[in-house]
PDB file of N, CA and C in Angstrom:
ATOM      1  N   UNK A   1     105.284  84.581 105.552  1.00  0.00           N
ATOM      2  CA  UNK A   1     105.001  85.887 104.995  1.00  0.00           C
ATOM      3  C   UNK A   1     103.712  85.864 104.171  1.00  0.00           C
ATOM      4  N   UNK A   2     103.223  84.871 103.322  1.00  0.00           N
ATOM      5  CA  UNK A   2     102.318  84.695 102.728  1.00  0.00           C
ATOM      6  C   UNK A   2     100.947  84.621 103.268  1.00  0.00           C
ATOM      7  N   UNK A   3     101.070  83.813 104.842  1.00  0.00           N
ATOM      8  CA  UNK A   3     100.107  83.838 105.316  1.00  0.00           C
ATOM      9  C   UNK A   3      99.596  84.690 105.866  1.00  0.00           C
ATOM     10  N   UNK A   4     100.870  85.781 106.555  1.00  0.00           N
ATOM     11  CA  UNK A   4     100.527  87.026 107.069  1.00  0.00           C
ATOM     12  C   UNK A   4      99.631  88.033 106.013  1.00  0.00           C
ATOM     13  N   UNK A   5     100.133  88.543 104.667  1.00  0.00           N
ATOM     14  CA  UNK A   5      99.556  88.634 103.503  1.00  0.00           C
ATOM     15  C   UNK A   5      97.705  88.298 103.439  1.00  0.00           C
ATOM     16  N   UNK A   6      97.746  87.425 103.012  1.00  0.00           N
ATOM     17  CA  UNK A   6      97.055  86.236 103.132  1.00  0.00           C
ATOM     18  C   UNK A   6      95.383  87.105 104.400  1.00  0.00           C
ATOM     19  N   UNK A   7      95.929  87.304 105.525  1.00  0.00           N
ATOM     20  CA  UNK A   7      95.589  87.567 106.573  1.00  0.00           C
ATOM     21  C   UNK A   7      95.683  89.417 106.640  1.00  0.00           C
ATOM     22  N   UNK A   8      95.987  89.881 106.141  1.00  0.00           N
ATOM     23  CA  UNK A   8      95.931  91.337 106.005  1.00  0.00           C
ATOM     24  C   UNK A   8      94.650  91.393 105.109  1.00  0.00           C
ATOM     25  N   UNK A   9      94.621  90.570 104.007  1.00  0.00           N
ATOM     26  CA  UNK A   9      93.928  90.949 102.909  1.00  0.00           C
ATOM     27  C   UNK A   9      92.941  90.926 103.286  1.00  0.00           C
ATOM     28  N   UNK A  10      92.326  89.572 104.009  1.00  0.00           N
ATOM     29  CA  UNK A  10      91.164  88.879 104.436  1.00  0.00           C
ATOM     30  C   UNK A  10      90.551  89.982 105.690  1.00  0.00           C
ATOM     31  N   UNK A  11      91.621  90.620 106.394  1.00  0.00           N
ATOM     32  CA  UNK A  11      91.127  92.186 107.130  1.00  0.00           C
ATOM     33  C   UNK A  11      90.708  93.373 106.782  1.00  0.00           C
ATOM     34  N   UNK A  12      91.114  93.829 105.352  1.00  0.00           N
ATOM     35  CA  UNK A  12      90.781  94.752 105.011  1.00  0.00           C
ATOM     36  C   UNK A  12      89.639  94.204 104.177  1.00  0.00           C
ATOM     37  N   UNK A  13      89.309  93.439 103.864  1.00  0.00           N
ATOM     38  CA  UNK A  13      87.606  93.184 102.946  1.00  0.00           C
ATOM     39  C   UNK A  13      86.781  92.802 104.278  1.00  0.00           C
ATOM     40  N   UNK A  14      86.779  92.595 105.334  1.00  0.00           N
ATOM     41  CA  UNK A  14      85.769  92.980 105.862  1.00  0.00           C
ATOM     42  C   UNK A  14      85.932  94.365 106.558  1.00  0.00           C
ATOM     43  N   UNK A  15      86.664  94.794 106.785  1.00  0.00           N
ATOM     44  CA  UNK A  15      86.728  96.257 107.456  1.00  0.00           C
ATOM     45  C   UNK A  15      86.486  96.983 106.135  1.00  0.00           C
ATOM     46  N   UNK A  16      86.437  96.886 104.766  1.00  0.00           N
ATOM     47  CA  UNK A  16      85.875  97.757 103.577  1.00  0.00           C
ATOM     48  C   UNK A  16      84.358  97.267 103.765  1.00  0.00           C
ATOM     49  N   UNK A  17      84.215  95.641 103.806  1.00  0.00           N
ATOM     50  CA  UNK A  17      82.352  95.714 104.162  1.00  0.00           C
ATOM     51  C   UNK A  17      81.740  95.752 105.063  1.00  0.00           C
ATOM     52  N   UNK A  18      82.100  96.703 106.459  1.00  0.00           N
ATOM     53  CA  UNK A  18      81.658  96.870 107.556  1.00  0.00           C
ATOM     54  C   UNK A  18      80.526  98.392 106.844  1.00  0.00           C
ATOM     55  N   UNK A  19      80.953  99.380 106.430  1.00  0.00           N
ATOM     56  CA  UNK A  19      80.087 100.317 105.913  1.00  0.00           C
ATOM     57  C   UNK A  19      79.004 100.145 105.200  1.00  0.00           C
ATOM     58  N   UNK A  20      78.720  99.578 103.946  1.00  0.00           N
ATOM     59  CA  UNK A  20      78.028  99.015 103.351  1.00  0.00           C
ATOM     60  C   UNK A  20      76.805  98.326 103.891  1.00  0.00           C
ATOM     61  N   UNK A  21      77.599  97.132 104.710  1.00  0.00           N
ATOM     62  CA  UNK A  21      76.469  96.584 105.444  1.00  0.00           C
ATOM     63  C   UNK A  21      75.570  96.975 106.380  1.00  0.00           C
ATOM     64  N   UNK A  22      76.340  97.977 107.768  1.00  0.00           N
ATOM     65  CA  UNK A  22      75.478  98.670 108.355  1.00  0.00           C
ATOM     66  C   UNK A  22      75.268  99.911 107.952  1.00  0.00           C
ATOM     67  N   UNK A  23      75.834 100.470 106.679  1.00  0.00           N
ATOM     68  CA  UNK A  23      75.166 101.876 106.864  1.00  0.00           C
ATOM     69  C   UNK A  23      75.097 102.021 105.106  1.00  0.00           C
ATOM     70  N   UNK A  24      74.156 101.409 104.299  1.00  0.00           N
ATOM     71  CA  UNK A  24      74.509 101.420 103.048  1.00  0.00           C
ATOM     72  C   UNK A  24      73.894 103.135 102.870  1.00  0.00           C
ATOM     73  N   UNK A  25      73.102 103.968 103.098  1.00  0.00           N
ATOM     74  CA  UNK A  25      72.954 105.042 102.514  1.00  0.00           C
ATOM     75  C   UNK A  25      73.693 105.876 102.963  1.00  0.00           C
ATOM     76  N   UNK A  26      74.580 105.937 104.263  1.00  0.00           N
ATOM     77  CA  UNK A  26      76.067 106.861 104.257  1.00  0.00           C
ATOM     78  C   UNK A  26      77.319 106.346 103.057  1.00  0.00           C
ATOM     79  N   UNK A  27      77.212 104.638 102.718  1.00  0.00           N
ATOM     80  CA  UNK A  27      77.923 104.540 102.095  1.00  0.00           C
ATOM     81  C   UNK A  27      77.523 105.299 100.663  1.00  0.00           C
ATOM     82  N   UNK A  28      76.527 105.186 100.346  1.00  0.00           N
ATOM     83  CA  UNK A  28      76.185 105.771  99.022  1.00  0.00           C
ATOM     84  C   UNK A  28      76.522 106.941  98.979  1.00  0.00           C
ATOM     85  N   UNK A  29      76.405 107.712 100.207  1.00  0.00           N
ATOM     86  CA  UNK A  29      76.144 108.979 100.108  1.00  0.00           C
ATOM     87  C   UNK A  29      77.242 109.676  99.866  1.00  0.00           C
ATOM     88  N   UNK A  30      78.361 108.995 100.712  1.00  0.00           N
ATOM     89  CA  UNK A  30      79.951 109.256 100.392  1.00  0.00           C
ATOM     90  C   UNK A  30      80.568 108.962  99.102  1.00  0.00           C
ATOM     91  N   UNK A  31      80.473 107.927  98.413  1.00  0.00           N
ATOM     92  CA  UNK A  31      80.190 107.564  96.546  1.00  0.00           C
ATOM     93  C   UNK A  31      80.069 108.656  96.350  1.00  0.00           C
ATOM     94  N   UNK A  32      79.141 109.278  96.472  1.00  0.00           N
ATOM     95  CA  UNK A  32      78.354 110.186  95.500  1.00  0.00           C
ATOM     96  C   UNK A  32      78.774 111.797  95.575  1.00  0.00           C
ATOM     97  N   UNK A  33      79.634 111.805  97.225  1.00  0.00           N
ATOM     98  CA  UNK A  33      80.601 112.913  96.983  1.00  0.00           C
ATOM     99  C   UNK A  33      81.965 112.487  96.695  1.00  0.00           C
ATOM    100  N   UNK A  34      82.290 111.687  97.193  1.00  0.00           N
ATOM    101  CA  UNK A  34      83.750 111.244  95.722  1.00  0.00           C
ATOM    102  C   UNK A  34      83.578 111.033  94.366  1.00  0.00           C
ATOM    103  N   UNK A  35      82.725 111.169  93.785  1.00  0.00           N
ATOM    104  CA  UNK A  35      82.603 111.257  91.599  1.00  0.00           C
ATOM    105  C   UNK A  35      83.210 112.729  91.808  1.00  0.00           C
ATOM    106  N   UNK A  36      82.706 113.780  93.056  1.00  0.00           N
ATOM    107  CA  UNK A  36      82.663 115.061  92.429  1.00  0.00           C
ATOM    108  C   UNK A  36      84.367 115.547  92.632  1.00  0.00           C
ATOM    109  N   UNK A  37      85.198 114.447  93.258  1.00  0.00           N
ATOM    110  CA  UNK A  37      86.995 115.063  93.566  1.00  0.00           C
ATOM    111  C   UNK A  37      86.921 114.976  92.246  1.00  0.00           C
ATOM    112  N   UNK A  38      88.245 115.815  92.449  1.00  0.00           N
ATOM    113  CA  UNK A  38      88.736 115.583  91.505  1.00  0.00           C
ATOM    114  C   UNK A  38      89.891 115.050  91.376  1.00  0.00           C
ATOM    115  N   UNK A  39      91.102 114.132  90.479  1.00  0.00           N
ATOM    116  CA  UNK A  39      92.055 113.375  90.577  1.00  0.00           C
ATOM    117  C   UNK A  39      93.054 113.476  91.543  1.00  0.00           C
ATOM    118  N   UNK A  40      93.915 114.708  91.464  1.00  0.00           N
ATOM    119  CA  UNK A  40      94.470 114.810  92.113  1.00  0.00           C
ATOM    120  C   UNK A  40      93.854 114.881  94.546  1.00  0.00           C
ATOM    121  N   UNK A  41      92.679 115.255  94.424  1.00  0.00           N
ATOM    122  CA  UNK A  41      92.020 115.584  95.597  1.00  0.00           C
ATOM    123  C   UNK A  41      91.994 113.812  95.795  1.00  0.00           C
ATOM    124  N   UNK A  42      91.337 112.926  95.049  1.00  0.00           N
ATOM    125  CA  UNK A  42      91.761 111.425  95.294  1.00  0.00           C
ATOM    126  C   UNK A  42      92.904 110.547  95.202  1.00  0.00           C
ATOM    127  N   UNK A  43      93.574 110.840  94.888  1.00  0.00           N
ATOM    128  CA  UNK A  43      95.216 111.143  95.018  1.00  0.00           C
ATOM    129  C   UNK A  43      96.014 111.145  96.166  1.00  0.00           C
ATOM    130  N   UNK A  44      95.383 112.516  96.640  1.00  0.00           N
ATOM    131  CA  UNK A  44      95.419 112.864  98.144  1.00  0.00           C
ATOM    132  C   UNK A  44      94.891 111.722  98.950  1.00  0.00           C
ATOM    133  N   UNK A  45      93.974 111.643  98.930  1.00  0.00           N
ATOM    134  CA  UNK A  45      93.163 110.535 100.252  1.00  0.00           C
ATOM    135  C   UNK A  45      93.766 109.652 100.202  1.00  0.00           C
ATOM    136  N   UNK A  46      94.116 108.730  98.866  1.00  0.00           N
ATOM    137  CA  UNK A  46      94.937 107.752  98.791  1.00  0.00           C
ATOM    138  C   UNK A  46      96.248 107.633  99.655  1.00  0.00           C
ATOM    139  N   UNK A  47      96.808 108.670  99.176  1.00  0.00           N
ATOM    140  CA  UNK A  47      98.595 108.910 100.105  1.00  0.00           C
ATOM    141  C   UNK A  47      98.439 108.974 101.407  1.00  0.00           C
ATOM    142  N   UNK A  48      97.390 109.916 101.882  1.00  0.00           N
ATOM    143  CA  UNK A  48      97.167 109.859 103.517  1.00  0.00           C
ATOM    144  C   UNK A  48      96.815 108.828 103.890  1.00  0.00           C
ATOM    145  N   UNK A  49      95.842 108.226 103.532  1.00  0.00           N
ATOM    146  CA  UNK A  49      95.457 106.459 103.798  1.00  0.00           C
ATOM    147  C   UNK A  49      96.657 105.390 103.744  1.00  0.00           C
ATOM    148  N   UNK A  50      97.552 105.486 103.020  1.00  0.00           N
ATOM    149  CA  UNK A  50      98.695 104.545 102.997  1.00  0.00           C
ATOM    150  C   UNK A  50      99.379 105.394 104.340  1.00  0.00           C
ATOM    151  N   UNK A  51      99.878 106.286 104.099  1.00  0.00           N
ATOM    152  CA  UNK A  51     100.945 106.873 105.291  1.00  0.00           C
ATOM    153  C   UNK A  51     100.267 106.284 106.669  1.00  0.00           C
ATOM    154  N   UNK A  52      99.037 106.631 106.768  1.00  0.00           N
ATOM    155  CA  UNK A  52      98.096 105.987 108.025  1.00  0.00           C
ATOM    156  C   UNK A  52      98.600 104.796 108.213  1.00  0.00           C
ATOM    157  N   UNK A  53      98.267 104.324 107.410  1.00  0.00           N
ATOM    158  CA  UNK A  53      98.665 102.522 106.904  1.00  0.00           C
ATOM    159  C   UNK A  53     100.178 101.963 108.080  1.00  0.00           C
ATOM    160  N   UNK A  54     100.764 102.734 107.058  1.00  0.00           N
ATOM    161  CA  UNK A  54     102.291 102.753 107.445  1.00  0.00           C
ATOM    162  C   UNK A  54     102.238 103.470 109.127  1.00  0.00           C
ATOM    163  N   UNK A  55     102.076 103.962 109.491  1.00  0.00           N
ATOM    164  CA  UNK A  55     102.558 104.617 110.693  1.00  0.00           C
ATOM    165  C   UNK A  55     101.688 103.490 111.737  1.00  0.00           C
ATOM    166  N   UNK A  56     100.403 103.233 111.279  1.00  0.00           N
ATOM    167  CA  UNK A  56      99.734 101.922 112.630  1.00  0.00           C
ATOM    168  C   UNK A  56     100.936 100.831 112.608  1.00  0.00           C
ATOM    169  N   UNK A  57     101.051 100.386 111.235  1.00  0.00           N
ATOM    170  CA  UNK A  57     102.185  99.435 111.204  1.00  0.00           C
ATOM    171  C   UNK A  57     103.243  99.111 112.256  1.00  0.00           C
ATOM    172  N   UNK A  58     103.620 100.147 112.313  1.00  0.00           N
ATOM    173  CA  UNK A  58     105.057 100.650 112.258  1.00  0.00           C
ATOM    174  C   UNK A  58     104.879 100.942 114.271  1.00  0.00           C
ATOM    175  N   UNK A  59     103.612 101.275 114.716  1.00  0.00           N
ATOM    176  CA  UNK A  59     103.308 101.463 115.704  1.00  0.00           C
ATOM    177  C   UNK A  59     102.835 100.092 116.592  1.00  0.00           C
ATOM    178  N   UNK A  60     101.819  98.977 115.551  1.00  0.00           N
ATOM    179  CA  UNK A  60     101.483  98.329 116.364  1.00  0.00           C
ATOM    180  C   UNK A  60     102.309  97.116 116.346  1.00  0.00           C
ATOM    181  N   UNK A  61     103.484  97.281 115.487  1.00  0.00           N
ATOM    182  CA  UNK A  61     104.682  96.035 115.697  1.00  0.00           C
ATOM    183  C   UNK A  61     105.574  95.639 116.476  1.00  0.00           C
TER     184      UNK A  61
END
């Protein structure tokens, strides 16, 4: 279980630095319209992003 863990984590830090690297001024650019949500609107993205999460899961097992 740990290693699986382990191996999730190590997937999502490069799939978070896939943007950055090839596209750092979309990444900025998106930054710079997320300061302007507001809490609850990031909140939101958050919950849909996990549910996403959960349903590939749940799909590709």
């Amino acid at each position: 279980m740990t290693e699986n863990l382990f191996l999730a984590f190590a997937l999502m830090l490069i799939l978070e630095g896939l943007m950055p690297f090839l596209l750092p001024a979309v990444w900025r650019e998106t930054f710079k319209r997320l300061i302007l949500f507001s809490d609850g609107q990031i909140r939101f993205v958050g919950l849909t992003s996990m549910i996403v999460g959960l349903i590939l899961l749940m799909v590709f097992k």
